[in-house]
PDB file of N, CA and C in Angstrom:
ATOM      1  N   UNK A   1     -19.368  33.103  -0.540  1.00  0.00           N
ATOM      2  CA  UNK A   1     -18.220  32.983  -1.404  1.00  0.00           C
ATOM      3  C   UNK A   1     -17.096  32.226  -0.709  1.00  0.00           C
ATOM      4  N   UNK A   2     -16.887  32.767   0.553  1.00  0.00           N
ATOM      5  CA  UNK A   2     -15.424  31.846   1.329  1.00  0.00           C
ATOM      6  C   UNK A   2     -16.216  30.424   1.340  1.00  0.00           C
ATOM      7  N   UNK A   3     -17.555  30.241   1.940  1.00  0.00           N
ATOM      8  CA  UNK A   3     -17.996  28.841   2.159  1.00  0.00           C
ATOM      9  C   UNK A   3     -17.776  28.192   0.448  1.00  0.00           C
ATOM     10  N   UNK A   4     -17.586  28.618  -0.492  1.00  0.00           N
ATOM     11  CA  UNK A   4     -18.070  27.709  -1.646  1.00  0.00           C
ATOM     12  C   UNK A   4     -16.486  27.492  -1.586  1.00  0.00           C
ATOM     13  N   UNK A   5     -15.474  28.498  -1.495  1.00  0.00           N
ATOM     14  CA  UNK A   5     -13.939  28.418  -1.519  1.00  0.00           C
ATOM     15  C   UNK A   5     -13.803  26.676  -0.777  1.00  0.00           C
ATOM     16  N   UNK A   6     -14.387  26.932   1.101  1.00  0.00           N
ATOM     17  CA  UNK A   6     -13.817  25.881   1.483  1.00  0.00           C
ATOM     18  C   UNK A   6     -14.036  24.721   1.457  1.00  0.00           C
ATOM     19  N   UNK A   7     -15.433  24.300   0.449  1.00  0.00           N
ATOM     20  CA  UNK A   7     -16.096  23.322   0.287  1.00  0.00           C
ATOM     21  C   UNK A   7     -15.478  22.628  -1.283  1.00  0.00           C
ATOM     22  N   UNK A   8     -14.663  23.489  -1.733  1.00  0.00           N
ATOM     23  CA  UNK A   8     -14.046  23.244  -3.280  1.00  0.00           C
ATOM     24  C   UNK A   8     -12.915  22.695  -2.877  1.00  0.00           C
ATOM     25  N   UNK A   9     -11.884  23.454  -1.379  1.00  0.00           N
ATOM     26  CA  UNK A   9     -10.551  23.001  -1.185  1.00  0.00           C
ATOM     27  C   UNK A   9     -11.188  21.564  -0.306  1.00  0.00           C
ATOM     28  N   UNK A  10     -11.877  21.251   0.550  1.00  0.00           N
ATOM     29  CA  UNK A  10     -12.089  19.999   1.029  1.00  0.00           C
ATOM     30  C   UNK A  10     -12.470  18.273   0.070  1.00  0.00           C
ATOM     31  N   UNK A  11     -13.433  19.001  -1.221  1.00  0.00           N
ATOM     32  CA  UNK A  11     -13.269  18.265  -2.472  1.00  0.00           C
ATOM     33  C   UNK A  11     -11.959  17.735  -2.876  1.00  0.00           C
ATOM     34  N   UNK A  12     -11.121  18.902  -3.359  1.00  0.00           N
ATOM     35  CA  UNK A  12      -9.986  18.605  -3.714  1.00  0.00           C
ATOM     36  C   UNK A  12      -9.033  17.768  -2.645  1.00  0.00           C
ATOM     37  N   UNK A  13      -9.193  18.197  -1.584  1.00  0.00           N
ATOM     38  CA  UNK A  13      -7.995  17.095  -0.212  1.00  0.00           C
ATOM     39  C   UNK A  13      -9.139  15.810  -0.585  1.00  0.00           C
ATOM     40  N   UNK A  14      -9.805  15.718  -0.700  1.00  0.00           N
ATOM     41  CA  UNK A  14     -10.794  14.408  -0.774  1.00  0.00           C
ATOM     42  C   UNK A  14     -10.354  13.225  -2.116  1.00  0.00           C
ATOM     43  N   UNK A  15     -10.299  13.932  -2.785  1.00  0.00           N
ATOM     44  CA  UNK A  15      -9.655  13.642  -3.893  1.00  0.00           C
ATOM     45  C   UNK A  15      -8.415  13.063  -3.942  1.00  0.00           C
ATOM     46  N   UNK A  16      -7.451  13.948  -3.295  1.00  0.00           N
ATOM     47  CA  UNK A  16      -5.842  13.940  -3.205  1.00  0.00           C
ATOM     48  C   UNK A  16      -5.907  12.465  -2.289  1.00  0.00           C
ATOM     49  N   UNK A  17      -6.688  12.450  -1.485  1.00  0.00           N
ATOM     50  CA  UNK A  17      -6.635  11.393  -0.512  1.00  0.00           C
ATOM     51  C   UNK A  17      -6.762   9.751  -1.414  1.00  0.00           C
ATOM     52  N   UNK A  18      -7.839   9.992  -1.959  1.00  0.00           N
ATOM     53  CA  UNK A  18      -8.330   8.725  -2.957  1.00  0.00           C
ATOM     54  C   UNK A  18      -7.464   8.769  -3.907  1.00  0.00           C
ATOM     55  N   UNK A  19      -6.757   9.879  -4.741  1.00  0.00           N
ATOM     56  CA  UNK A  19      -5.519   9.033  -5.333  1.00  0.00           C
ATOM     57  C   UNK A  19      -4.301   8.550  -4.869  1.00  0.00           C
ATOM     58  N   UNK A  20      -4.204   9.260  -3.486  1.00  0.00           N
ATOM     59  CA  UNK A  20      -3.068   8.544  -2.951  1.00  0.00           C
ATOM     60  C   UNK A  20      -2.831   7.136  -2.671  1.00  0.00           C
ATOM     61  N   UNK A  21      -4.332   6.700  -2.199  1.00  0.00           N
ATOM     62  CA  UNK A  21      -4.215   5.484  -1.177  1.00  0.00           C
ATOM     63  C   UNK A  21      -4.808   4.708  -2.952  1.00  0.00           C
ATOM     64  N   UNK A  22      -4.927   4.626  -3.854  1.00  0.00           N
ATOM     65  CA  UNK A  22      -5.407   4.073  -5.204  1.00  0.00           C
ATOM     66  C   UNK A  22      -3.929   3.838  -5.509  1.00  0.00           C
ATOM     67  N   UNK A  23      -2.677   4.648  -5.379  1.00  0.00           N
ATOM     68  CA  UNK A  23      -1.362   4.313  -6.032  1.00  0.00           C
ATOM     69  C   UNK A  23      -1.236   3.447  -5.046  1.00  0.00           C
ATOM     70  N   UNK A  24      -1.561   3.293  -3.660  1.00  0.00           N
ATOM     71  CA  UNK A  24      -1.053   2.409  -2.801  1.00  0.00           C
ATOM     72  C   UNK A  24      -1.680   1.094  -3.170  1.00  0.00           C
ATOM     73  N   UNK A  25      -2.821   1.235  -3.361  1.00  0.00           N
ATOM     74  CA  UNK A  25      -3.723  -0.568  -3.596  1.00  0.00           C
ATOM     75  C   UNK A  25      -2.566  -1.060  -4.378  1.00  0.00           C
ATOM     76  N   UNK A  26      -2.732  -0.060  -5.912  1.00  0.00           N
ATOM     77  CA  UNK A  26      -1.987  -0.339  -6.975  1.00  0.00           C
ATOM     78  C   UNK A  26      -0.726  -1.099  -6.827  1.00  0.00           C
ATOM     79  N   UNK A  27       0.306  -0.698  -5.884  1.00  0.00           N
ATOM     80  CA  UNK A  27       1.528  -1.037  -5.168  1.00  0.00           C
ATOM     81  C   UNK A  27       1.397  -2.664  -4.566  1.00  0.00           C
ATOM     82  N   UNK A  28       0.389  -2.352  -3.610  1.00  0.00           N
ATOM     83  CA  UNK A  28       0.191  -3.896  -3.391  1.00  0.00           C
ATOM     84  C   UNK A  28      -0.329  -4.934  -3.745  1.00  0.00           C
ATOM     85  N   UNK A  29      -1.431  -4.535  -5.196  1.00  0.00           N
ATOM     86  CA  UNK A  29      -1.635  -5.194  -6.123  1.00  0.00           C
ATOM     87  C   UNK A  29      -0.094  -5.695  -6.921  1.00  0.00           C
ATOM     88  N   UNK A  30       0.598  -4.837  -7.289  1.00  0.00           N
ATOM     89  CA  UNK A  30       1.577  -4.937  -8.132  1.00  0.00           C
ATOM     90  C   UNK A  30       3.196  -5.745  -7.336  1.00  0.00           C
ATOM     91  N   UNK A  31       2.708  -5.756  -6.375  1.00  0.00           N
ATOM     92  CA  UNK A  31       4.313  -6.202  -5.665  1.00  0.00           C
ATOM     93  C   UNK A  31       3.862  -7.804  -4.986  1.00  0.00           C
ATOM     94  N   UNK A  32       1.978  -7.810  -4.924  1.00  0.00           N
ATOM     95  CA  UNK A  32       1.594  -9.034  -4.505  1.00  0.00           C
ATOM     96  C   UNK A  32       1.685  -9.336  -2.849  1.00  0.00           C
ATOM     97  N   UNK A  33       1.625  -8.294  -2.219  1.00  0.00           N
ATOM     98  CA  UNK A  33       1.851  -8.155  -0.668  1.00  0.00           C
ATOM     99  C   UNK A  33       0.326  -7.799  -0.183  1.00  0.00           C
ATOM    100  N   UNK A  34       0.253  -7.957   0.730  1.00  0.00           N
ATOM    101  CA  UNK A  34      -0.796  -7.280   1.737  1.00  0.00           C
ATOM    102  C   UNK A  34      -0.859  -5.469   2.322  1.00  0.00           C
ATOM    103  N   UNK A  35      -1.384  -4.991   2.096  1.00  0.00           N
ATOM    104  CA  UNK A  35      -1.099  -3.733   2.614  1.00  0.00           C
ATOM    105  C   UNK A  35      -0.606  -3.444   3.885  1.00  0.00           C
ATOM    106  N   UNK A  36      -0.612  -3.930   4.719  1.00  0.00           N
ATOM    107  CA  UNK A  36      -0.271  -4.639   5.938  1.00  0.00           C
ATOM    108  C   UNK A  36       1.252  -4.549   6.228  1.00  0.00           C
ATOM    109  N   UNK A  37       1.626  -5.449   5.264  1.00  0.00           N
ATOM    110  CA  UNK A  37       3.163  -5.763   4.859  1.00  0.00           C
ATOM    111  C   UNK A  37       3.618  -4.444   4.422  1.00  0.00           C
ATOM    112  N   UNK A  38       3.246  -4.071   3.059  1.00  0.00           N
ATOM    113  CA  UNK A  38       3.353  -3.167   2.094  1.00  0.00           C
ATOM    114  C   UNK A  38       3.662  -1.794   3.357  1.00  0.00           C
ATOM    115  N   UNK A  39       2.984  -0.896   4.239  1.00  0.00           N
ATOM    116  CA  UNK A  39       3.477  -0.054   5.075  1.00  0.00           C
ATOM    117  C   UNK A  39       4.555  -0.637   6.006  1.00  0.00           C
ATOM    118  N   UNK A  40       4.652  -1.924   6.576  1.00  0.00           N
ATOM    119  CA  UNK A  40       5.747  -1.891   7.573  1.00  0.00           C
ATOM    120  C   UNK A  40       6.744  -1.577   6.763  1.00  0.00           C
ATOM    121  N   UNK A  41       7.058  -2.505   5.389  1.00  0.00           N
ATOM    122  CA  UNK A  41       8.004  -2.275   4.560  1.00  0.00           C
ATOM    123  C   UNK A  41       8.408  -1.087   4.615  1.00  0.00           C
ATOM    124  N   UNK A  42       7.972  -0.252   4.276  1.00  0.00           N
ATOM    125  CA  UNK A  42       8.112   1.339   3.903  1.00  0.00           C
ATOM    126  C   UNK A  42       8.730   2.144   4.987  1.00  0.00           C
ATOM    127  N   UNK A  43       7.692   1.549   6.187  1.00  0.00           N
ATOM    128  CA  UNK A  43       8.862   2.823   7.561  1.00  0.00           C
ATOM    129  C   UNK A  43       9.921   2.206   7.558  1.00  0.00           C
ATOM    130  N   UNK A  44      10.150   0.941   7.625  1.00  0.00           N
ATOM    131  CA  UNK A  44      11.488   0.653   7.679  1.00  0.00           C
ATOM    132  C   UNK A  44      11.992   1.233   6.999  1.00  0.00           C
ATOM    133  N   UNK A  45      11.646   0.875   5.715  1.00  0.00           N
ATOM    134  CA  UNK A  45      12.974   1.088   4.507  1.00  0.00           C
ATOM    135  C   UNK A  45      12.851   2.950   5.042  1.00  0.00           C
ATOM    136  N   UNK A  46      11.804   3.449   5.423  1.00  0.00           N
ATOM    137  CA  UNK A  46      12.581   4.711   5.043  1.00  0.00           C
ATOM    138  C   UNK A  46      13.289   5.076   6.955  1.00  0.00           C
ATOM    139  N   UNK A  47      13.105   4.375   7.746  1.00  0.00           N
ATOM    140  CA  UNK A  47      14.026   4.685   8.775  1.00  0.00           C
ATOM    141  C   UNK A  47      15.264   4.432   8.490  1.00  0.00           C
ATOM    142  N   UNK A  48      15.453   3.589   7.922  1.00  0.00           N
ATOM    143  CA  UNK A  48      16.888   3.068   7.161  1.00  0.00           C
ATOM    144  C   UNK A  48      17.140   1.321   8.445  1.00  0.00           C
ATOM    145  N   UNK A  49      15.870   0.680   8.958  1.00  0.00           N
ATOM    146  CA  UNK A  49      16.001  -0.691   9.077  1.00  0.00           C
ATOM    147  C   UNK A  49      16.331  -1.637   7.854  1.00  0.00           C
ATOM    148  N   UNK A  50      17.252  -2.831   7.824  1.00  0.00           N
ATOM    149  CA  UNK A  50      16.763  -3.861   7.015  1.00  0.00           C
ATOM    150  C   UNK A  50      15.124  -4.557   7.268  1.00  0.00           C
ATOM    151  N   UNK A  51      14.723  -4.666   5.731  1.00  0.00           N
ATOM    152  CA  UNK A  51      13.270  -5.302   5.394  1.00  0.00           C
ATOM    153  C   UNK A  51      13.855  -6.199   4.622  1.00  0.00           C
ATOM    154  N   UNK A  52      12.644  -7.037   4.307  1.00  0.00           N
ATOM    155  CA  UNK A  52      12.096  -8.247   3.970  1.00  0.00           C
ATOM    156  C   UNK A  52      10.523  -7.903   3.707  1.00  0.00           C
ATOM    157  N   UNK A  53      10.457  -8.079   2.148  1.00  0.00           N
ATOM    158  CA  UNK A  53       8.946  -8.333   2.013  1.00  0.00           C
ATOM    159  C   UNK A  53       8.342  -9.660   1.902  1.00  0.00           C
ATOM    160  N   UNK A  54       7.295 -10.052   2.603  1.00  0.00           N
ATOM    161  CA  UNK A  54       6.939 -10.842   2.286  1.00  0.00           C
ATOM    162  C   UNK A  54       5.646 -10.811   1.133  1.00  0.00           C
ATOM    163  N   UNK A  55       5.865 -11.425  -0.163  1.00  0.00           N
ATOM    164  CA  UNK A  55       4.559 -11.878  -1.024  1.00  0.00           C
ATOM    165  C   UNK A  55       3.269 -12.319  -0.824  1.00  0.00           C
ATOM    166  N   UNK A  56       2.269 -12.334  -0.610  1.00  0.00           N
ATOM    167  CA  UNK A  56       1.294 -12.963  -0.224  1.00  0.00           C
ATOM    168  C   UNK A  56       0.743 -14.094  -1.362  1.00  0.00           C
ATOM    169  N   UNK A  57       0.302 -15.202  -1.105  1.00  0.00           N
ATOM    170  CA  UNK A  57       0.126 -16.275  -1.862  1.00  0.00           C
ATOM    171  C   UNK A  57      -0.887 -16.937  -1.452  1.00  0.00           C
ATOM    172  N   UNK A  58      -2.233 -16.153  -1.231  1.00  0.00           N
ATOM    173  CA  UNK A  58      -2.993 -16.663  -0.915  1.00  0.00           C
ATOM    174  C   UNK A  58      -4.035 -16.423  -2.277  1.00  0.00           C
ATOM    175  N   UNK A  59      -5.208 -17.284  -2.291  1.00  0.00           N
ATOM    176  CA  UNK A  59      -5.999 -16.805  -3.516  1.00  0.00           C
ATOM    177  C   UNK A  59      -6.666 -15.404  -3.962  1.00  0.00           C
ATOM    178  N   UNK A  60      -7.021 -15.303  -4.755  1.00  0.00           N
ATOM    179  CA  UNK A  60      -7.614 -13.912  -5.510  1.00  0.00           C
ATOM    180  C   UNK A  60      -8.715 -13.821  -4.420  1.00  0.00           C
ATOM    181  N   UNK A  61      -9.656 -14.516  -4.548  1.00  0.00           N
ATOM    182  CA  UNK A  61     -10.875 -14.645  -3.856  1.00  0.00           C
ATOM    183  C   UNK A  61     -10.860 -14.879  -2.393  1.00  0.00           C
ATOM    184  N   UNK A  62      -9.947 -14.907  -2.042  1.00  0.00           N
ATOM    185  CA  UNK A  62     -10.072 -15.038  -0.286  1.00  0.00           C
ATOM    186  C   UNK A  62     -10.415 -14.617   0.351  1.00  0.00           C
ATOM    187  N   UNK A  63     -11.319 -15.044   1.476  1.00  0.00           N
ATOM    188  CA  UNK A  63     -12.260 -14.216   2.719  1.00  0.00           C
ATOM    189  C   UNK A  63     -11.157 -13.010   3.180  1.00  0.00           C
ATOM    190  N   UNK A  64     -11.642 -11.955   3.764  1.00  0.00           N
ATOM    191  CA  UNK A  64     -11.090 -10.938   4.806  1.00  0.00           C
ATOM    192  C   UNK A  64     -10.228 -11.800   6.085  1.00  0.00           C
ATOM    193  N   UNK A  65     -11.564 -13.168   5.977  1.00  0.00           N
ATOM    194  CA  UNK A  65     -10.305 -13.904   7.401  1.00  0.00           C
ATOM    195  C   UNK A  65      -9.154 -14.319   6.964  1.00  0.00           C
ATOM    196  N   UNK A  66      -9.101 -15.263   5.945  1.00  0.00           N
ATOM    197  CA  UNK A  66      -7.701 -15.783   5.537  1.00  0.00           C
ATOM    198  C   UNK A  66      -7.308 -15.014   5.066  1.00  0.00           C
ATOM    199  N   UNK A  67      -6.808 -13.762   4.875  1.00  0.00           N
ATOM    200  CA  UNK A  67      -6.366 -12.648   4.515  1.00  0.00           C
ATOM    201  C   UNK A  67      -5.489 -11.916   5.702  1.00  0.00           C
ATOM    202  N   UNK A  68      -6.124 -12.419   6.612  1.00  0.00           N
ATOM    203  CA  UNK A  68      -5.485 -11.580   8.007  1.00  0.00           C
ATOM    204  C   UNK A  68      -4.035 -12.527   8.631  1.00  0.00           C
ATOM    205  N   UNK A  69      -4.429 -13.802   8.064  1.00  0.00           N
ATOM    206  CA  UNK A  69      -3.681 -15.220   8.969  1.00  0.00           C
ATOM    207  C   UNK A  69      -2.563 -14.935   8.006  1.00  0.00           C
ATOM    208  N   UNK A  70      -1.541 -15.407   8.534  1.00  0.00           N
ATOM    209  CA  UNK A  70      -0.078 -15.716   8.023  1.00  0.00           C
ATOM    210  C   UNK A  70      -0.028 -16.554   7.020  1.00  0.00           C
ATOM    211  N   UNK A  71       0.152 -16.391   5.839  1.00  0.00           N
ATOM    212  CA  UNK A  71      -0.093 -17.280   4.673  1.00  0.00           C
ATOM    213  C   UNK A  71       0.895 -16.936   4.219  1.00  0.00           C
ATOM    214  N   UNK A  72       1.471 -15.866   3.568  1.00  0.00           N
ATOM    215  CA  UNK A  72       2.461 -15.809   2.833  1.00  0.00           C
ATOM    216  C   UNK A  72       3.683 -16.887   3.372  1.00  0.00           C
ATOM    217  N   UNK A  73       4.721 -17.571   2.156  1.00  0.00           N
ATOM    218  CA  UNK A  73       5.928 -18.287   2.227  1.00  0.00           C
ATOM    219  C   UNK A  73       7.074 -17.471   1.565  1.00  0.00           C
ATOM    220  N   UNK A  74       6.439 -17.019   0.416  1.00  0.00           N
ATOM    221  CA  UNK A  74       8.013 -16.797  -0.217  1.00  0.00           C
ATOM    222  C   UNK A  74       8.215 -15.528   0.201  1.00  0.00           C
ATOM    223  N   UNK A  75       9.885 -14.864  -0.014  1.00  0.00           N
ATOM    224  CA  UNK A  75      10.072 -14.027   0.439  1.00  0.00           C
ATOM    225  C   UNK A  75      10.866 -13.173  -0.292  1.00  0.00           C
ATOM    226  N   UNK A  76      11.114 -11.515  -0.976  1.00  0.00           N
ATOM    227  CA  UNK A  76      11.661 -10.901  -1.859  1.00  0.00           C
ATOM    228  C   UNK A  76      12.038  -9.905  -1.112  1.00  0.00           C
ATOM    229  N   UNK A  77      13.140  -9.614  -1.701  1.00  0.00           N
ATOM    230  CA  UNK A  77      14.103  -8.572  -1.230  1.00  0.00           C
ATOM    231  C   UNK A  77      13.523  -7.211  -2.117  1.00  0.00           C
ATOM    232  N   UNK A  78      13.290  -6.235  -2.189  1.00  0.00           N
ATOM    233  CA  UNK A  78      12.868  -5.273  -2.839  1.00  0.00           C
ATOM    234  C   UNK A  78      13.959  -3.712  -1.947  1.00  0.00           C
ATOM    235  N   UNK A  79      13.916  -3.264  -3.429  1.00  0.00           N
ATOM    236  CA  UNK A  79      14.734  -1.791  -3.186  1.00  0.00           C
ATOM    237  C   UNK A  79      13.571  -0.970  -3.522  1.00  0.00           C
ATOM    238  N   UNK A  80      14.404   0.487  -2.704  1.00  0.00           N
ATOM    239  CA  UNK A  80      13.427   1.229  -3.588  1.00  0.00           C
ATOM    240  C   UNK A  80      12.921   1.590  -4.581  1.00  0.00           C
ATOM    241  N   UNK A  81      13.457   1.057  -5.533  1.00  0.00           N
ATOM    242  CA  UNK A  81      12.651   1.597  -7.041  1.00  0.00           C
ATOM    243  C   UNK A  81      11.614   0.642  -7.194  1.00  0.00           C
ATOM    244  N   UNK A  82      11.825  -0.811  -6.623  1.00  0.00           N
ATOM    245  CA  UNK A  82      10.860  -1.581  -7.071  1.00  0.00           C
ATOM    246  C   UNK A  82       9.645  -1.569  -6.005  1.00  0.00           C
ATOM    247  N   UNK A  83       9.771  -0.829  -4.784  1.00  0.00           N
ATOM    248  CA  UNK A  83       8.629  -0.625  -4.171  1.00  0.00           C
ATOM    249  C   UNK A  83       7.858   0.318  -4.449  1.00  0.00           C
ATOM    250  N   UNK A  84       8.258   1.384  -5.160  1.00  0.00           N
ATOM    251  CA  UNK A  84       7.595   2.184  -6.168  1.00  0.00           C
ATOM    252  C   UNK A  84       7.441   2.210  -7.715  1.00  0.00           C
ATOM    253  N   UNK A  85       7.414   0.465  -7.552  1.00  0.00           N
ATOM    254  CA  UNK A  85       7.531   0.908  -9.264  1.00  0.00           C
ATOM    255  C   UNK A  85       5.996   1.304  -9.480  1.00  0.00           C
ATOM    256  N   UNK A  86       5.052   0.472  -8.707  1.00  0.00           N
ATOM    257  CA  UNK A  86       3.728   0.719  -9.242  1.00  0.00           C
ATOM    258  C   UNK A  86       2.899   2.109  -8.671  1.00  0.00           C
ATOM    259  N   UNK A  87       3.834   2.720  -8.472  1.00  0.00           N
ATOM    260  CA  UNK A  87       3.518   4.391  -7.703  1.00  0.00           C
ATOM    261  C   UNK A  87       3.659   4.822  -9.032  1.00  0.00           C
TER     262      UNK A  87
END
């Protein structure tokens, strides 16, 4: 009975985990950043540093390599509401 308990609460953190980091894709789908970007952003903003996001502007389809290289140009100022809008 406790084993079925702790195998139901580890499901559920399993779960909690995959929707968390799903609002996050979502976020960096939606703001057009790299996830990469998308967390530095965040400690800053919440240490209370000035940020700068940078956009990523590389293609839909792009390898994992050009994905890693410095591509992004343009650059957006974002507050907090708009770094959570897609949360």
């Amino acid at each position: 009975m406790k084993d079925d308990y702790e195998i139901e609460e580890k499901k559920e953190a399993a779960a909690d985990v995959l929707y968390q980091y799903s609002k996050f894709v979502m976020a960096c789908i939606g703001n057009q950043v790299r996830p990469c970007d998308l967390r530095l952003h965040l400690m800053k903003e919440i240490s209370g540093l000035p940020t700068t996001l940078k956009r990523d502007t590389s293609p839909a389809g792009a390898s994992p390599d050009a994905m890693g290289e410095s591509s992004s140009s343009g650059t957006a100022r974002l507050d907090k509401a708009d770094s959570f809008r897609a949360l």
